[in-house]
N, C-alpha and C. Protein backbone atom coordinates (compact mmCIF):
# COMPACT_ATOMS: atom_id res chain seq x y z
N UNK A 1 15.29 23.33 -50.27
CA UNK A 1 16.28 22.47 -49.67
C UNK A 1 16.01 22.37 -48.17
N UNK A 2 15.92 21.27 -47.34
CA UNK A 2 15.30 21.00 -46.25
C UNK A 2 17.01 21.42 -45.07
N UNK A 3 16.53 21.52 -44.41
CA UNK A 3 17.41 22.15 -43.04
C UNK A 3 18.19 20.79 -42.59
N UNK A 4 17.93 19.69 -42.48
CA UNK A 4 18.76 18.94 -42.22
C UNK A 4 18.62 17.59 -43.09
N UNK A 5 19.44 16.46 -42.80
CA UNK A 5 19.48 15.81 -44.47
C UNK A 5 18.11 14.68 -44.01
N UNK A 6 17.66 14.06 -45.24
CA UNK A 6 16.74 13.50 -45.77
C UNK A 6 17.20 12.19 -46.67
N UNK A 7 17.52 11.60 -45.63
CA UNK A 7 18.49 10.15 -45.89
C UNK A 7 17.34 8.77 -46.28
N UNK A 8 16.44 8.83 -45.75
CA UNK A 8 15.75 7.56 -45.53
C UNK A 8 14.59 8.08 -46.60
N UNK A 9 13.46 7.15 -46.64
CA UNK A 9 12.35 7.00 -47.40
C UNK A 9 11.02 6.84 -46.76
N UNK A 10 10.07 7.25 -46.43
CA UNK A 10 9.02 6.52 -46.21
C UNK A 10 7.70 6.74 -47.01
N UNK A 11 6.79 5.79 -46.84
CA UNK A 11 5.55 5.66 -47.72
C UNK A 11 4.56 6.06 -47.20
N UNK A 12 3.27 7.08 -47.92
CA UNK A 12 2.02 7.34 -47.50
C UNK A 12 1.12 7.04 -48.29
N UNK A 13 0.03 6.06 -47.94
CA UNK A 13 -1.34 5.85 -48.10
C UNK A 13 -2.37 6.77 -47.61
N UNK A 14 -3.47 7.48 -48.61
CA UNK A 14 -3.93 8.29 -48.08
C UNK A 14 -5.23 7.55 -48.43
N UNK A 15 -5.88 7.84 -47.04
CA UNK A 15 -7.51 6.81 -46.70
C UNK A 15 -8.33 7.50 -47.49
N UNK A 16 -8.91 6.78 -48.35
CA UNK A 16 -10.48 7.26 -49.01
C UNK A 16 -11.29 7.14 -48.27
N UNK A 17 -11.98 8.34 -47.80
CA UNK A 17 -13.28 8.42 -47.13
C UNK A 17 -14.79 7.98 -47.18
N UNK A 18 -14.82 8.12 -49.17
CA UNK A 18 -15.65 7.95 -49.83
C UNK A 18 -16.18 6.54 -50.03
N UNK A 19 -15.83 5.54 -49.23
CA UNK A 19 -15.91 4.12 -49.45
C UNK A 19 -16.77 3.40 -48.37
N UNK A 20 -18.28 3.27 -48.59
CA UNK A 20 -18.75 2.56 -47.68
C UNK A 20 -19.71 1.76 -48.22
N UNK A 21 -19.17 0.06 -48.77
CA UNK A 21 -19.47 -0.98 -49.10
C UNK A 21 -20.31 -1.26 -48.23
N UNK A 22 -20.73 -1.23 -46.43
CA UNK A 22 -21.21 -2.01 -46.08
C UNK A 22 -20.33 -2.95 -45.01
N UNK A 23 -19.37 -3.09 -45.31
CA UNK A 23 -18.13 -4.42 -44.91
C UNK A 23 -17.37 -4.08 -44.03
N UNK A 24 -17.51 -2.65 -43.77
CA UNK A 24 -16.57 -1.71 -42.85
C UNK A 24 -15.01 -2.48 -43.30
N UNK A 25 -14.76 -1.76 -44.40
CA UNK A 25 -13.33 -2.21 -45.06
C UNK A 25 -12.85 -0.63 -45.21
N UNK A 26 -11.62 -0.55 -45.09
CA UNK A 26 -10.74 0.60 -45.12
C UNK A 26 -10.23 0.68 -46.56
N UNK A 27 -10.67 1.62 -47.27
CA UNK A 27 -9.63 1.84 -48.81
C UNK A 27 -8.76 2.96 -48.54
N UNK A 28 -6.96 2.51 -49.05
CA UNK A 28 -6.13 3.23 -49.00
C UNK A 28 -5.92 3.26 -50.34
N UNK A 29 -4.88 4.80 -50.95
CA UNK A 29 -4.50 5.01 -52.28
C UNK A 29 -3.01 4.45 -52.80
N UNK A 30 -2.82 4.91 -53.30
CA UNK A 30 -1.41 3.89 -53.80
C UNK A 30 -0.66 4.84 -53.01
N UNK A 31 0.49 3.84 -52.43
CA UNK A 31 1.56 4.61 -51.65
C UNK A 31 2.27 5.62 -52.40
N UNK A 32 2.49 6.77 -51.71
CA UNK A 32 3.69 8.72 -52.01
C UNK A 32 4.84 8.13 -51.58
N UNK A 33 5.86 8.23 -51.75
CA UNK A 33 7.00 8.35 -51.22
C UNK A 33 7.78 9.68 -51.29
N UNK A 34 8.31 9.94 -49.95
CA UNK A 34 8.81 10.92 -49.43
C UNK A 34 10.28 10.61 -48.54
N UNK A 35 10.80 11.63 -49.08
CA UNK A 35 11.97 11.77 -48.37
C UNK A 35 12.58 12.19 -46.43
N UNK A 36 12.67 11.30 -45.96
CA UNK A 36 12.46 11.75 -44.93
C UNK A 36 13.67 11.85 -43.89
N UNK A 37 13.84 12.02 -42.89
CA UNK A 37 14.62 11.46 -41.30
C UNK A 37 14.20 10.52 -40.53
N UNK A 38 14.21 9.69 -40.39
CA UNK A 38 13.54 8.87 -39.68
C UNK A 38 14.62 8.59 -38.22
N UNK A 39 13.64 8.28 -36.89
CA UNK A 39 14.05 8.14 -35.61
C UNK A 39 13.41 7.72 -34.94
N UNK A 40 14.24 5.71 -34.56
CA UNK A 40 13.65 5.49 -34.37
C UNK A 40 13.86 5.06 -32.42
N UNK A 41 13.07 6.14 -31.64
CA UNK A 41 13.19 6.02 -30.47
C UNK A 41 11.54 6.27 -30.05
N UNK A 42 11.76 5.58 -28.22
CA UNK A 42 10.40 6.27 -27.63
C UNK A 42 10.47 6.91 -27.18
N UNK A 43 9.63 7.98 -27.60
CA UNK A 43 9.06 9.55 -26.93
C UNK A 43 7.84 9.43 -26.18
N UNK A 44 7.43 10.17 -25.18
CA UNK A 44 5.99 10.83 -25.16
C UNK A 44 5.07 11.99 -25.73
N UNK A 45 4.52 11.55 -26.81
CA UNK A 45 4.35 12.68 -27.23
C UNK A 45 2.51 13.13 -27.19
N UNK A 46 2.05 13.86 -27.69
CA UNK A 46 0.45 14.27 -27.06
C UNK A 46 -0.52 13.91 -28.50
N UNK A 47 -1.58 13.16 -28.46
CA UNK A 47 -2.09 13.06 -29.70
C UNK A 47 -3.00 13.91 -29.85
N UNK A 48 -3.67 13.76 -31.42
CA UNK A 48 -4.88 14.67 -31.32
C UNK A 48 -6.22 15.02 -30.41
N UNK A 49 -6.18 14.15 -29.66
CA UNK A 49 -7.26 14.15 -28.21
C UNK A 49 -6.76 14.69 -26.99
N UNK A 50 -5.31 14.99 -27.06
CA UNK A 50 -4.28 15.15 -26.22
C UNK A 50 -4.19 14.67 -24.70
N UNK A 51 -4.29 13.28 -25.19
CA UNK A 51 -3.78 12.30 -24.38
C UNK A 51 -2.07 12.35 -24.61
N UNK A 52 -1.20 12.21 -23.64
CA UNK A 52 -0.09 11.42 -23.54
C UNK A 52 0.12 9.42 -24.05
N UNK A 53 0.42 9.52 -25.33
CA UNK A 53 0.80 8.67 -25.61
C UNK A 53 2.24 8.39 -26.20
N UNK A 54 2.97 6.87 -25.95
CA UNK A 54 4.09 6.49 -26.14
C UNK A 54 4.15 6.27 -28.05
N UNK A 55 5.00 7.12 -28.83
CA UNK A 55 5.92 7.11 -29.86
C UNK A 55 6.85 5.86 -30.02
N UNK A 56 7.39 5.42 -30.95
CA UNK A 56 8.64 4.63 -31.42
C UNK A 56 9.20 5.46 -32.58
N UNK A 57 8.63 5.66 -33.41
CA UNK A 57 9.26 6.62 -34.43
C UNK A 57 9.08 7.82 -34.79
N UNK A 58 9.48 8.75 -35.45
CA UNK A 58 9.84 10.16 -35.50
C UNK A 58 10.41 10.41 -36.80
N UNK A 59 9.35 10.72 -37.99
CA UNK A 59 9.65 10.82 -39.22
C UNK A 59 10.32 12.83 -39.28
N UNK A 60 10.56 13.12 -39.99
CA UNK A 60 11.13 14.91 -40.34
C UNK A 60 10.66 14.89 -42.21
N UNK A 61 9.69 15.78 -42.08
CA UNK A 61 9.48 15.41 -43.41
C UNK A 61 9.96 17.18 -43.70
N UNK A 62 10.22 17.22 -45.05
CA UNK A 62 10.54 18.74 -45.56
C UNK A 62 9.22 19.54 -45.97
N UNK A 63 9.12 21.07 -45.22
CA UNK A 63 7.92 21.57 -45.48
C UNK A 63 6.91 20.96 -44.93
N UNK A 64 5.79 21.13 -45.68
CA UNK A 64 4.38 20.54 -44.77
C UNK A 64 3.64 19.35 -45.79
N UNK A 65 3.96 18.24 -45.88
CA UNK A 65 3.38 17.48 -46.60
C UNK A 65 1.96 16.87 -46.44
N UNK A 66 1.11 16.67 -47.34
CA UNK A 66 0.15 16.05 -47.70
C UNK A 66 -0.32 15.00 -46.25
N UNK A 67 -0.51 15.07 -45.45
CA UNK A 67 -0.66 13.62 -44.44
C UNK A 67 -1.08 13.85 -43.37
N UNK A 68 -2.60 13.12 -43.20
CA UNK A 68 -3.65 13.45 -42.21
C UNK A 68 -3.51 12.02 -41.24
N UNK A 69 -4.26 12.31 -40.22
CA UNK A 69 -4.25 11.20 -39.12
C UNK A 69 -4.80 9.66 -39.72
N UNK A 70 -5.60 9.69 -40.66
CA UNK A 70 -6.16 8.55 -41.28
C UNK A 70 -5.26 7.81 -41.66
N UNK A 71 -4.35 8.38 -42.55
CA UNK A 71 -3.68 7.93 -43.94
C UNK A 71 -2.86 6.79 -42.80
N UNK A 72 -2.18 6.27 -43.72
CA UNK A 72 -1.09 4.68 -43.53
C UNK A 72 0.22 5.01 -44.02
N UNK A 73 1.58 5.03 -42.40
CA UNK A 73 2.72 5.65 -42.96
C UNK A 73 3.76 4.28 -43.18
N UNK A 74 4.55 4.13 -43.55
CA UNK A 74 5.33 3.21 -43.79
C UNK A 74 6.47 3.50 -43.92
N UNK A 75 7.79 2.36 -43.44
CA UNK A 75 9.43 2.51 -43.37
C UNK A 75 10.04 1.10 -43.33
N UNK A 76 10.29 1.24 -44.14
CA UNK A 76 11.54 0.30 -43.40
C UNK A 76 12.79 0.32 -43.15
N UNK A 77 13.07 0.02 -41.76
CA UNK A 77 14.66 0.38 -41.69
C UNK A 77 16.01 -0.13 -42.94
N UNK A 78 17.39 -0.20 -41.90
CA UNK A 78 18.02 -0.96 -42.96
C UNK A 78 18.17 -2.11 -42.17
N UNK A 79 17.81 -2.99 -41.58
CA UNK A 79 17.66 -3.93 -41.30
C UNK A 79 16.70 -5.02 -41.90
N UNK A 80 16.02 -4.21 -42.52
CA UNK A 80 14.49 -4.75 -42.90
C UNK A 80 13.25 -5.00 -42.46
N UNK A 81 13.35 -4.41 -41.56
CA UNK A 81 12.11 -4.41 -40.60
C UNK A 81 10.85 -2.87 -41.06
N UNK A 82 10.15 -3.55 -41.22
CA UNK A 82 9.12 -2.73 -42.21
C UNK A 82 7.65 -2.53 -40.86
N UNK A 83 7.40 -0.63 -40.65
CA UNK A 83 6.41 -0.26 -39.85
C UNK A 83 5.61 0.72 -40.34
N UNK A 84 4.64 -0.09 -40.04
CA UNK A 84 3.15 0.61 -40.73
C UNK A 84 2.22 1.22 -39.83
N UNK A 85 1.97 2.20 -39.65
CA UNK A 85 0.93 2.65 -38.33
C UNK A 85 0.48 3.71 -38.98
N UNK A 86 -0.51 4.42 -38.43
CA UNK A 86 -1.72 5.48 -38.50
C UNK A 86 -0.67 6.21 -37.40
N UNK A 87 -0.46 8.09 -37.79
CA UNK A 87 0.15 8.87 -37.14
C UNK A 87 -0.18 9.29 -35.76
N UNK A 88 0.51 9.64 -35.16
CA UNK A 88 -0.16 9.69 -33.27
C UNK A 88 -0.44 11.47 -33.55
N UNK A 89 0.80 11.61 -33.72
CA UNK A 89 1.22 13.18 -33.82
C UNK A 89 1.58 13.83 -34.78
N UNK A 90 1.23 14.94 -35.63
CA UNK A 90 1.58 15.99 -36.20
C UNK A 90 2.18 17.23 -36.12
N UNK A 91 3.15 17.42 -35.82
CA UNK A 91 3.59 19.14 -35.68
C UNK A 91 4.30 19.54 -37.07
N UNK A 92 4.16 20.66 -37.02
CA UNK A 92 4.77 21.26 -38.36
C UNK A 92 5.53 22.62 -37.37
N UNK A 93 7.09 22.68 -37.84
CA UNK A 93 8.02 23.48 -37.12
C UNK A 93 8.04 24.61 -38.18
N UNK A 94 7.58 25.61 -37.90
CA UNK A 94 7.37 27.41 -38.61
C UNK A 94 9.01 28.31 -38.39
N UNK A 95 8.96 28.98 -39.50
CA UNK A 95 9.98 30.19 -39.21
C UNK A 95 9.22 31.39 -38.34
N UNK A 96 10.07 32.14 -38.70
CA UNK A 96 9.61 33.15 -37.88
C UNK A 96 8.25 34.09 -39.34
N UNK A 97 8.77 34.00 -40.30
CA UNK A 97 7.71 34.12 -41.46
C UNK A 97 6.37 33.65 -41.28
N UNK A 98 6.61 32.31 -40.46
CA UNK A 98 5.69 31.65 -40.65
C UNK A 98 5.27 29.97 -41.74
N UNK A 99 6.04 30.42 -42.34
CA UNK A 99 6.03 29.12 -43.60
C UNK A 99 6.79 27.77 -42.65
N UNK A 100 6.12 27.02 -43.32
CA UNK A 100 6.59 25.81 -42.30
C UNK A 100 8.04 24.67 -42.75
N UNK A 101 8.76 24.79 -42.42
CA UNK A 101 10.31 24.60 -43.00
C UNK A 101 9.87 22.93 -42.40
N UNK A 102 9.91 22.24 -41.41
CA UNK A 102 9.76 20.94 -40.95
C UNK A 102 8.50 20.46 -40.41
N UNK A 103 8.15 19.33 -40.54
CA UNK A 103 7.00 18.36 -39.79
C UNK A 103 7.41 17.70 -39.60
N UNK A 104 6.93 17.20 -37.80
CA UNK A 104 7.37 15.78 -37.33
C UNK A 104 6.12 15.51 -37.50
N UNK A 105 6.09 14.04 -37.94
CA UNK A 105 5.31 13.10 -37.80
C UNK A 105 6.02 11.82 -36.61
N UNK A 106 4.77 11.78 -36.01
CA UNK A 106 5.12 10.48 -34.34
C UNK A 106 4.28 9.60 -34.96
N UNK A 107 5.01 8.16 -35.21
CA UNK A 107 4.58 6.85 -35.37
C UNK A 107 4.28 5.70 -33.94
């Protein structure tokens, strides 16, 4: 049971690596859906090169899910406005055990 609630939905495409036609075409897998938090504000947050770059969204996923910098995340609010981006940022929030109770993902 996740630490705080898990209201919204979002979708992951995870990039096949194994795909080189020639065409430089990107193959994604059929979208995961996951339960999430979604927030949608701008942050600064640090990417994997750790540059300072600007955020809009702020997924909370439960535990440590499946989802690398490649993959393709997806939401749509309740408005209907539907966002698709490649992740900036990954953190995964640990107990004191160690086991990882939350991950933010930065869109």
């Amino acid at each position: 049971m996740p630490i705080v609630p898990l209201k919204q939905t979002a979708s992951v495409r995870k990039y096949i690596a194994n795909n080189n036609d020639g065409w430089a075409t990107d193959n994604y897998a059929e979208p995961v859906e996951y339960a999430v938090r979604a927030t949608e504000r701008f942050e600064v947050v640090t990417n994997q090169l750790g540059e300072e770059v600007t955020a809009s969204l702020k997924f909370l996923f439960d535990k440590l899910p499946n989802i690398d910098y490649n993959d393709k995340v997806s939401y749509t609010n309740e408005l209907g406005v539907t966002i698709e981006r490649k992740p900036i940022s990954i953190k995964p929030t640990r107990m004191i055990n160690g086991k990882a109770t939350l991950t933010s993902v930065f869109l």
